[in-house]
Protein backbone atom coordinates (compact mmCIF):
# COMPACT_ATOMS: atom_id res chain seq x y z
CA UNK A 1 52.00 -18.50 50.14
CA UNK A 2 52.58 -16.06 53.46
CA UNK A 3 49.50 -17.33 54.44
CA UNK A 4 50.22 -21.01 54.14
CA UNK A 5 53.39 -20.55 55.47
CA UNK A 6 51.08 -18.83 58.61
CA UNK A 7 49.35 -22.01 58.68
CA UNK A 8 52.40 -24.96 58.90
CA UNK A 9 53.26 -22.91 62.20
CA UNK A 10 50.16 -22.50 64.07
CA UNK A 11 49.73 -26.47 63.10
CA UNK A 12 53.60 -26.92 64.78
CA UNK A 13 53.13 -25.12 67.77
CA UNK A 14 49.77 -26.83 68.06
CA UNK A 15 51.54 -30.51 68.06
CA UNK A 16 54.40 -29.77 69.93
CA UNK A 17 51.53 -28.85 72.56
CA UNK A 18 49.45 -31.87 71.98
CA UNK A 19 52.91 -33.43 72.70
CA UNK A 20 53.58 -31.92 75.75
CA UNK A 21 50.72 -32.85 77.11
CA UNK A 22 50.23 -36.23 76.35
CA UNK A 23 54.04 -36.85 78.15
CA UNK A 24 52.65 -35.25 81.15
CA UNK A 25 49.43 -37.31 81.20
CA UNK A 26 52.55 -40.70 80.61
CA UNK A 27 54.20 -39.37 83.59
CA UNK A 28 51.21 -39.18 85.72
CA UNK A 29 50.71 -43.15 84.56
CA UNK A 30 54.11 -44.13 86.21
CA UNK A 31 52.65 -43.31 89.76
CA UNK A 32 49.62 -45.31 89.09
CA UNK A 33 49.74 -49.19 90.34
CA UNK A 34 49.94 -51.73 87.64
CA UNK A 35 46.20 -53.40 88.40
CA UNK A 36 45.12 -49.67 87.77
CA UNK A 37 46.57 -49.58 84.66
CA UNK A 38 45.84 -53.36 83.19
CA UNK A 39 41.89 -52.49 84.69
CA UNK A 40 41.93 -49.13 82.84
CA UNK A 41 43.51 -51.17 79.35
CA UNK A 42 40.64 -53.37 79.73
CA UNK A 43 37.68 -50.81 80.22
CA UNK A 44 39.01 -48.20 77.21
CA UNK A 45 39.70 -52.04 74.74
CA UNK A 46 35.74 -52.62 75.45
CA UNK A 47 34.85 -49.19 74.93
CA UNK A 48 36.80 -48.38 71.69
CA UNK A 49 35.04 -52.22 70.77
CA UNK A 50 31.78 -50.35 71.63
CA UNK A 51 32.18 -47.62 69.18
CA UNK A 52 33.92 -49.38 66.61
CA UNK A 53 30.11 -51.57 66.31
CA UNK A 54 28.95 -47.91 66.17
CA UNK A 55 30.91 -45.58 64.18
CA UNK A 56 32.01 -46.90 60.38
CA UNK A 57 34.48 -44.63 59.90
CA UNK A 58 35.50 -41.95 62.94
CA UNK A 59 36.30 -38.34 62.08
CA UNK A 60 40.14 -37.58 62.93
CA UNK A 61 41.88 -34.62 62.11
CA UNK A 62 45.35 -33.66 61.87
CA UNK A 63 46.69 -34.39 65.53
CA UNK A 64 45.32 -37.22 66.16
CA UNK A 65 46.44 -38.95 62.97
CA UNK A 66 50.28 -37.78 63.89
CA UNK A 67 49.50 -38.85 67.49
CA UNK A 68 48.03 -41.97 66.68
CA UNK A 69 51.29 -42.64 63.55
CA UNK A 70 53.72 -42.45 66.33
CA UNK A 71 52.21 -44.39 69.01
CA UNK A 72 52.17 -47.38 66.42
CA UNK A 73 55.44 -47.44 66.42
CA UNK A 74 55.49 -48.28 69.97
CA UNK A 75 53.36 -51.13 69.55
CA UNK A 76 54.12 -54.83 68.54
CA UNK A 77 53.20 -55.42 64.85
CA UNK A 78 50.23 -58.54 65.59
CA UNK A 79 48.83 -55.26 67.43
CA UNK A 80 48.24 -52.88 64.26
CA UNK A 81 45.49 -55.26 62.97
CA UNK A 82 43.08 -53.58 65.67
CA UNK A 83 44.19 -50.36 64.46
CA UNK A 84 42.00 -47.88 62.05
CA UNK A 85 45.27 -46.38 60.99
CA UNK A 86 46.34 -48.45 57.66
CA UNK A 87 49.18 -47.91 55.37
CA UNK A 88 46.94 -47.09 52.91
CA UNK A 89 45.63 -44.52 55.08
CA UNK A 90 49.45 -43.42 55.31
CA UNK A 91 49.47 -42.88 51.70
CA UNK A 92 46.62 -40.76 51.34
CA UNK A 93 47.60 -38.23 53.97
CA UNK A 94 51.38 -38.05 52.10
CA UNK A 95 48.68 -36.62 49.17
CA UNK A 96 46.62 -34.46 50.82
CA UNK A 97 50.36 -33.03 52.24
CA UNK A 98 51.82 -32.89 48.70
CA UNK A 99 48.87 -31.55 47.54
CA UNK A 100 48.36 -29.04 50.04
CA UNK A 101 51.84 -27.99 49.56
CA UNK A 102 51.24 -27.60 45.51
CA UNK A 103 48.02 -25.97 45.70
CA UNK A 104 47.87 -22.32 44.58
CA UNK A 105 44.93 -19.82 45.06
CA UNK A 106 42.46 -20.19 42.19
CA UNK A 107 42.27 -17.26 39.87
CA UNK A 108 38.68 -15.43 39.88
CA UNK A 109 36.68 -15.92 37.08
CA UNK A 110 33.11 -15.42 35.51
CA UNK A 111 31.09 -13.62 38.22
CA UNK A 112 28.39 -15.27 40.08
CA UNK A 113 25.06 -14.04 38.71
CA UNK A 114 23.00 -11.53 40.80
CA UNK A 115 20.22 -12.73 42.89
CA UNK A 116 17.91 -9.89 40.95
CA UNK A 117 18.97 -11.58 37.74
CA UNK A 118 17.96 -14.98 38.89
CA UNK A 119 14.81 -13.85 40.16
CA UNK A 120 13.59 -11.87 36.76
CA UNK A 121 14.45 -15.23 34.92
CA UNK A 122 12.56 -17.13 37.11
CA UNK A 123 9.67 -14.42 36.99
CA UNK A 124 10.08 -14.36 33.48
CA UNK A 125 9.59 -17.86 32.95
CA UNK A 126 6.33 -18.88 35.52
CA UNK A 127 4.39 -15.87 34.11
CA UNK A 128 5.20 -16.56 30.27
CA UNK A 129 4.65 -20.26 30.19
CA UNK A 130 4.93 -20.51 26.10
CA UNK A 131 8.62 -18.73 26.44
CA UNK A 132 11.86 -20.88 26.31
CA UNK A 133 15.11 -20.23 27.62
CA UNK A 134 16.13 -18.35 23.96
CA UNK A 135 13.04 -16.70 24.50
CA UNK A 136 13.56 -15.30 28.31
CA UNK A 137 17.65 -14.58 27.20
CA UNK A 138 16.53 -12.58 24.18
CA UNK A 139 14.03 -10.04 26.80
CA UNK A 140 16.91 -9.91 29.07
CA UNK A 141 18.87 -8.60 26.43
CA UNK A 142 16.51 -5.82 25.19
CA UNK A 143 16.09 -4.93 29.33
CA UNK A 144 19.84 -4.38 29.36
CA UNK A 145 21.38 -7.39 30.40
CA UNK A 146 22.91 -9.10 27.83
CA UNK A 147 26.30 -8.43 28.64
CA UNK A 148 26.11 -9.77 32.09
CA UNK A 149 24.22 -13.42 31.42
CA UNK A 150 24.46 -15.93 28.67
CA UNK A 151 21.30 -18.24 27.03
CA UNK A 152 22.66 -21.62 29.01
CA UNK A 153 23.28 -19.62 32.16
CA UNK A 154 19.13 -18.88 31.70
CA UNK A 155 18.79 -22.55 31.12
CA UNK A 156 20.77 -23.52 34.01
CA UNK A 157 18.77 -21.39 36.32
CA UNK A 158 15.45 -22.47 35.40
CA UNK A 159 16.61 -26.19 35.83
CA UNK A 160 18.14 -25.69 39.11
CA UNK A 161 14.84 -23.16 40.26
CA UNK A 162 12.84 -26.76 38.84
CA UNK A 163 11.23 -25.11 36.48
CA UNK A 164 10.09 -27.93 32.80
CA UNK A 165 10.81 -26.63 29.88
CA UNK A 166 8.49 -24.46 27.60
CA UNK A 167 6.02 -27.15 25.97
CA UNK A 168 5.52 -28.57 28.59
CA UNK A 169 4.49 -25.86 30.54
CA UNK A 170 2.46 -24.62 28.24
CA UNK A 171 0.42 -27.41 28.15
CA UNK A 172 -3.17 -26.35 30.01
CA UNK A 173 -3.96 -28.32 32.89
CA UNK A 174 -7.36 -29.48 34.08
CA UNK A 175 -6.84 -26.39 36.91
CA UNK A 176 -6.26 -23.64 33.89
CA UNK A 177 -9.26 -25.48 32.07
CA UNK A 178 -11.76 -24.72 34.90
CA UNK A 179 -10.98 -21.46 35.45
CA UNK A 180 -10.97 -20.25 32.33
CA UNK A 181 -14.00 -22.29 31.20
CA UNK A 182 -15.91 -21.82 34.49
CA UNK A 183 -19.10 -19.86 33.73
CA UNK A 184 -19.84 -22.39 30.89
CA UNK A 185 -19.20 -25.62 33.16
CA UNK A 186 -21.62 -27.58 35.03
CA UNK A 187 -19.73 -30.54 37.34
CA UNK A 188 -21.72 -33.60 37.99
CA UNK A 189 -21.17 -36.25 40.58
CA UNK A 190 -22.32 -39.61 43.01
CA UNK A 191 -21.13 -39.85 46.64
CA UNK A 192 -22.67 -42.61 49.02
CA UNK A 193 -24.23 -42.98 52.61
CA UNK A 194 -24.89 -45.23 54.66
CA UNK A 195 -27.95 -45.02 57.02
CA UNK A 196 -27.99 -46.93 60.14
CA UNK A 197 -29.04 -50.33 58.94
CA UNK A 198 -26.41 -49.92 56.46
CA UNK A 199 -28.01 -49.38 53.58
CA UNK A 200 -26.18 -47.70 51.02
CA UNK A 201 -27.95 -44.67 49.50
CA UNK A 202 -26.68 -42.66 46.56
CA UNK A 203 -26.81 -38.99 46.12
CA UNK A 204 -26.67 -37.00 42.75
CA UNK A 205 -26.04 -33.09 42.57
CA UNK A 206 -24.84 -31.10 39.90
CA UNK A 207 -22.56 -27.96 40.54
CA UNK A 208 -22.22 -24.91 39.01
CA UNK A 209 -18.40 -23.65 38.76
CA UNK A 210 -18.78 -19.92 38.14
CA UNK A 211 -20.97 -19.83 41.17
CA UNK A 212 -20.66 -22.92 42.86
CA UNK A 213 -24.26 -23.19 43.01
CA UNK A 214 -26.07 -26.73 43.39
CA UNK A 215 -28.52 -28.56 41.87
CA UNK A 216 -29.41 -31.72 44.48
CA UNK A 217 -31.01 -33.92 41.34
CA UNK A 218 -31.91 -37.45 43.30
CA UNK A 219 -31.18 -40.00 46.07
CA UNK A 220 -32.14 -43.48 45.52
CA UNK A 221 -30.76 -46.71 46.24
CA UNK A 222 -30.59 -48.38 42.51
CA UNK A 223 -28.93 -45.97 40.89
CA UNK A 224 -30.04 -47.05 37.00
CA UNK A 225 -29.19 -45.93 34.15
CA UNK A 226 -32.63 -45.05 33.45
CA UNK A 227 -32.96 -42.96 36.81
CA UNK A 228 -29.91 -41.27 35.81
CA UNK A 229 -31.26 -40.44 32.65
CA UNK A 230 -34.43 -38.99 34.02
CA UNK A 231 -32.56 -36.86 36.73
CA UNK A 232 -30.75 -35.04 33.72
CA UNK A 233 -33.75 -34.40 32.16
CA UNK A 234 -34.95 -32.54 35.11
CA UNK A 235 -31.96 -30.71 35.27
CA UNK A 236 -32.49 -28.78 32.11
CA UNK A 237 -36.34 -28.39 33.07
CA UNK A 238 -35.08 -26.73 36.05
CA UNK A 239 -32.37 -24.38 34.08
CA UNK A 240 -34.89 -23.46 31.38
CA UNK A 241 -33.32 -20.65 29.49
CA UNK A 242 -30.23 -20.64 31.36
CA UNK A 243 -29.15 -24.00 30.30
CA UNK A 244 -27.56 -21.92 26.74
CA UNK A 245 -24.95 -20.56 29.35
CA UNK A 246 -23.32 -23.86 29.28
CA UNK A 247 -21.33 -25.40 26.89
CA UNK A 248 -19.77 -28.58 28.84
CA UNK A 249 -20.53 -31.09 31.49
CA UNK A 250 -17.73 -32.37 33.45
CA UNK A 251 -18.04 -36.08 34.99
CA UNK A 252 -16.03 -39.18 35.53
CA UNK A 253 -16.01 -42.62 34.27
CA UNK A 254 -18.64 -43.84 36.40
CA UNK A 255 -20.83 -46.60 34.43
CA UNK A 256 -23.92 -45.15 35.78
CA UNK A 257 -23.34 -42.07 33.56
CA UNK A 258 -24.63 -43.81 30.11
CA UNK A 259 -24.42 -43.17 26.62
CA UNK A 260 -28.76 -41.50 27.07
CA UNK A 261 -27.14 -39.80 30.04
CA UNK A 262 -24.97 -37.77 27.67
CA UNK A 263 -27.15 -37.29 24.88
CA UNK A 264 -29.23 -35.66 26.90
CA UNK A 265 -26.67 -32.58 27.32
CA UNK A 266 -25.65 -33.06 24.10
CA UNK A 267 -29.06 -32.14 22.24
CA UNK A 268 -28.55 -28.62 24.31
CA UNK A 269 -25.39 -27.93 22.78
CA UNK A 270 -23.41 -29.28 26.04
CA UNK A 271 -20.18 -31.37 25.34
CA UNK A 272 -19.59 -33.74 27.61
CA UNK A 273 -15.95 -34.22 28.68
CA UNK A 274 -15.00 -37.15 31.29
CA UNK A 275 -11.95 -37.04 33.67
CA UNK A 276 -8.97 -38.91 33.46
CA UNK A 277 -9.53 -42.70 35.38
CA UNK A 278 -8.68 -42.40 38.85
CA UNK A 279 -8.48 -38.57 38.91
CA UNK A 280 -10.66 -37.19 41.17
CA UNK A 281 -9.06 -34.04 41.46
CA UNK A 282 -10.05 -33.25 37.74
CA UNK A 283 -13.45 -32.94 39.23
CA UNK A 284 -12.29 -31.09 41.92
CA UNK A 285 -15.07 -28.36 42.80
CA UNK A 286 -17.78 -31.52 42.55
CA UNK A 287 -15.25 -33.20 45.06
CA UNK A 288 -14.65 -29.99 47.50
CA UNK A 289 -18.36 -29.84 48.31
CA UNK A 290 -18.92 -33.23 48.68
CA UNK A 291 -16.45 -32.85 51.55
CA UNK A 292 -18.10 -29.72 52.74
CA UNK A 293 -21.53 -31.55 52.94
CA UNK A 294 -19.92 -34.47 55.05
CA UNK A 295 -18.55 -32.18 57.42
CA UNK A 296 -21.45 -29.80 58.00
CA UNK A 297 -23.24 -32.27 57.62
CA UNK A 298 -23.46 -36.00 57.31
CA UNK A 299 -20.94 -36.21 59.55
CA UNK A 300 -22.60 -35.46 62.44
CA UNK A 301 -25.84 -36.99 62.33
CA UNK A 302 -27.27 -40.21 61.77
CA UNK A 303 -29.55 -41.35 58.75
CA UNK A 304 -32.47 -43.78 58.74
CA UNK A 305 -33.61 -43.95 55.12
CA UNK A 306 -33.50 -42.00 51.81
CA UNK A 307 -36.81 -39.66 52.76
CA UNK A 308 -34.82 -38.72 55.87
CA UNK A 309 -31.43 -38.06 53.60
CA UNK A 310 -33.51 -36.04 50.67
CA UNK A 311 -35.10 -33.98 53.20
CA UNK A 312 -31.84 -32.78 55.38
CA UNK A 313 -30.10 -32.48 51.99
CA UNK A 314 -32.44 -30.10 50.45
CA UNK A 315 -32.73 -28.19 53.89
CA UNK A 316 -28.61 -27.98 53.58
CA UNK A 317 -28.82 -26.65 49.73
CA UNK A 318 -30.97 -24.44 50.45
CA UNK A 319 -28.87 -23.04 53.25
CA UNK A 320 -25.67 -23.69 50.86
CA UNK A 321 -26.76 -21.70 48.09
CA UNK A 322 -28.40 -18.63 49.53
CA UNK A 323 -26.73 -17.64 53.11
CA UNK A 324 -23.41 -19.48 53.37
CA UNK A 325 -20.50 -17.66 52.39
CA UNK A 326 -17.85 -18.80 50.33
CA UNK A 327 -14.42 -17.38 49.79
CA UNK A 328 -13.65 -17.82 46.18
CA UNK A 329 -16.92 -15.38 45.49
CA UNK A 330 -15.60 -12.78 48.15
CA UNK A 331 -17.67 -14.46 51.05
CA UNK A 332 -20.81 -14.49 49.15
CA UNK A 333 -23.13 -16.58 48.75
CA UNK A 334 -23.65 -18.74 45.78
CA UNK A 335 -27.01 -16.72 45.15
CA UNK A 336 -25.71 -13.42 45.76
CA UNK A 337 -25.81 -11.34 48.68
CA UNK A 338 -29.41 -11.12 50.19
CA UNK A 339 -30.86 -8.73 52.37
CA UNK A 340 -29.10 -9.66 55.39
CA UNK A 341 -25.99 -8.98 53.65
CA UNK A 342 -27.08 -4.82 54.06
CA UNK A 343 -25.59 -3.32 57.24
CA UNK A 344 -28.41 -1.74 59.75
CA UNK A 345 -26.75 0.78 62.35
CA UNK A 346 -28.92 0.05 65.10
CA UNK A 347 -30.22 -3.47 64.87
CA UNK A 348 -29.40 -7.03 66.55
CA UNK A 349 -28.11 -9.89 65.35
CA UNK A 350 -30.22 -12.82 65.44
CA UNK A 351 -30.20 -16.51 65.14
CA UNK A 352 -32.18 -19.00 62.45
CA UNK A 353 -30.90 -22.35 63.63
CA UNK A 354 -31.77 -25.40 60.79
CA UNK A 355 -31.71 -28.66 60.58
CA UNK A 356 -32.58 -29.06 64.72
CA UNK A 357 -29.65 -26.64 65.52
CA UNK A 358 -27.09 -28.23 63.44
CA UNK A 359 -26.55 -25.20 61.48
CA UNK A 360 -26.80 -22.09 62.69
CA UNK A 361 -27.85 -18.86 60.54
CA UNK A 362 -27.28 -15.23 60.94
CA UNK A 363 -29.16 -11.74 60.25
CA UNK A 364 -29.39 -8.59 61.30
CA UNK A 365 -32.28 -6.56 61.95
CA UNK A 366 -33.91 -3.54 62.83
């Protein structure tokens, strides 16, 4: 109450000034010519009708609503309809007063919970996704905090830190699928391009996921299910007896993948799963270099027919799979690390360009 008491006569002292000054600022008006005054009505009635197409609803604080409450009285009533001031608005600042004059200070009550708390829930939760919020309270508890947060206050701060409840986090998604299944999965895929007489052209590769290897299996323009067929069959002549280290084939809905397309995996003991429709990112490795070939690649040079295209694409998988680096296998190759890959003290670096200077390679020697 001292406080509020403080408060009612800073808020005096600071009208009786806003007071004071606004007589001083009348008196200097009386010296002021009367076409001075009627110009300077007119300018500040267009300017007020300026912001009033502006501003809904302008932002007034204590003063100026006791300022603006006593100049109405000075003013003829078919005046106050171009006023802001209502007696509505009258009525609601007699509430906030009366309830600004009944308010007491709130009692304290349950403490806020620590930031460290919050932040063990919240690890709790993302790195246990089978565990509910029963599940995180109860190994809160046995690590000595069950006196200081309840099961809902766990609930409430996974909601607010947006984090789904436990089945459905739980659930595996196509990301944890591919990780864990990736030195078992082979990822197939089309992508198109066009030469210069516009000609469409399509391109089929297969992709290791373990080591991101690739298999370039055919470019044709009649992409047949037959042709299809045939380029899967070369696949597991090329794999021989590696193809036992797969177990499934990831593709998409594409028609040109046919039922002989998939039975061809399938008599090796390879299950065939298919993505989601329109869900590219379930095939997302088979995507990823498909945008690292157009940029390297395709991008930048012009094609005139599908001997041109096979060649420059075998030329780039060659380079793909046994020199460029690539980060998820610690800036290895997909191949391995080769010979270049063995630091000489004294020797030069030198420079294999391929594909007429397109791509540039990199070894050191003695």
């Amino acid at each position: 109450m001292r406080q509020s008491g403080h408060d009612d006569r800073r808020m005096t002292l600071r009208l009786l000034y806003l007071l004071f000054c606004r007589v001083m600022g009348w008196l200097a008006l009386l010296a002021r010519t009367s076409a001075a005054k009627d110009a300077e009505l007119l300018m500040l009635r267009h300017e007020v009708a300026v912001l009033r197409r502006q501003v809904i609803r302008p932002r007034l604080d204590w003063a100026d609503r006791a300022v603006l409450a006593g100049l109405a009285r000075l003013l003829p009533r078919p005046s106050w309809h171009g006023l802001f001031v209502r007696p509505a608005t009258l009525l609601r600042w007699h509430r906030e007063l009366v309830r600004r004059r009944w308010t007491h200070p709130r009692r304290p009550g349950r403490p806020r919970i620590s930031a460290e708390i919050r932040a063990l829930a919240v690890r709790l939760a993302r790195e246990n996704p089978t565990w509910g919020y029963r599940r995180i309270h109860g190994e809160l508890c046995r690590l000595g905090y069950q006196d200081r947060i309840g099961a809902s206050t766990v609930w409430a701060i996974l909601h607010g830190a947006g984090i789904d409840p436990a089945p459905t986090r739980s659930a595996v998604s196509w990301r944890q699928f591919l990780r864990a299944q990736a030195k078992s999965v082979l990822a197939v895929d089309f992508f198109t391009v066009d030469t210069v007489m516009l000609q469409r052209l399509y391109v089929l590769f297969v992709l290791e996921v373990a080591t991101r290897r690739v298999h370039l299996l055919g470019v044709t323009s009649h992409p047949v299910g037959d042709w299809v067929t045939q380029q899967a069959r070369n696949l597991l002549m090329e794999l021989r007896d590696r193809v036992g280290r797969f177990r499934f084939l990831l593709r998409d809905r594409d028609t040109k993948f046919t039922a002989a397309f998939d039975a061809v995996f399938t008599a090796e003991g390879i299950q065939v799963l298919r993505t989601p429709v329109r869900a590219p990112r379930a095939n997302a490795y088979a995507e990823r270099w498909v945008g690292t070939v157009r940029r390297e690649l395709l991008d930048r040079m012009l094609i005139l027919g599908c001997r041109q295209l096979r060649s420059v694409l075998a030329e780039y998988v060659d380079h793909y799979n046994g020199h460029r680096p690539h980060r998820a296998l610690g800036q290895a190759p997909p191949l391995g690390p080769g010979e270049s890959a063995v630091a000489v003290p004294a020797g030069r670096v030198v420079r294999r360009d391929r594909l007429g200077g397109l791509i540039h390679e990199y070894a050191q020697v003695a």
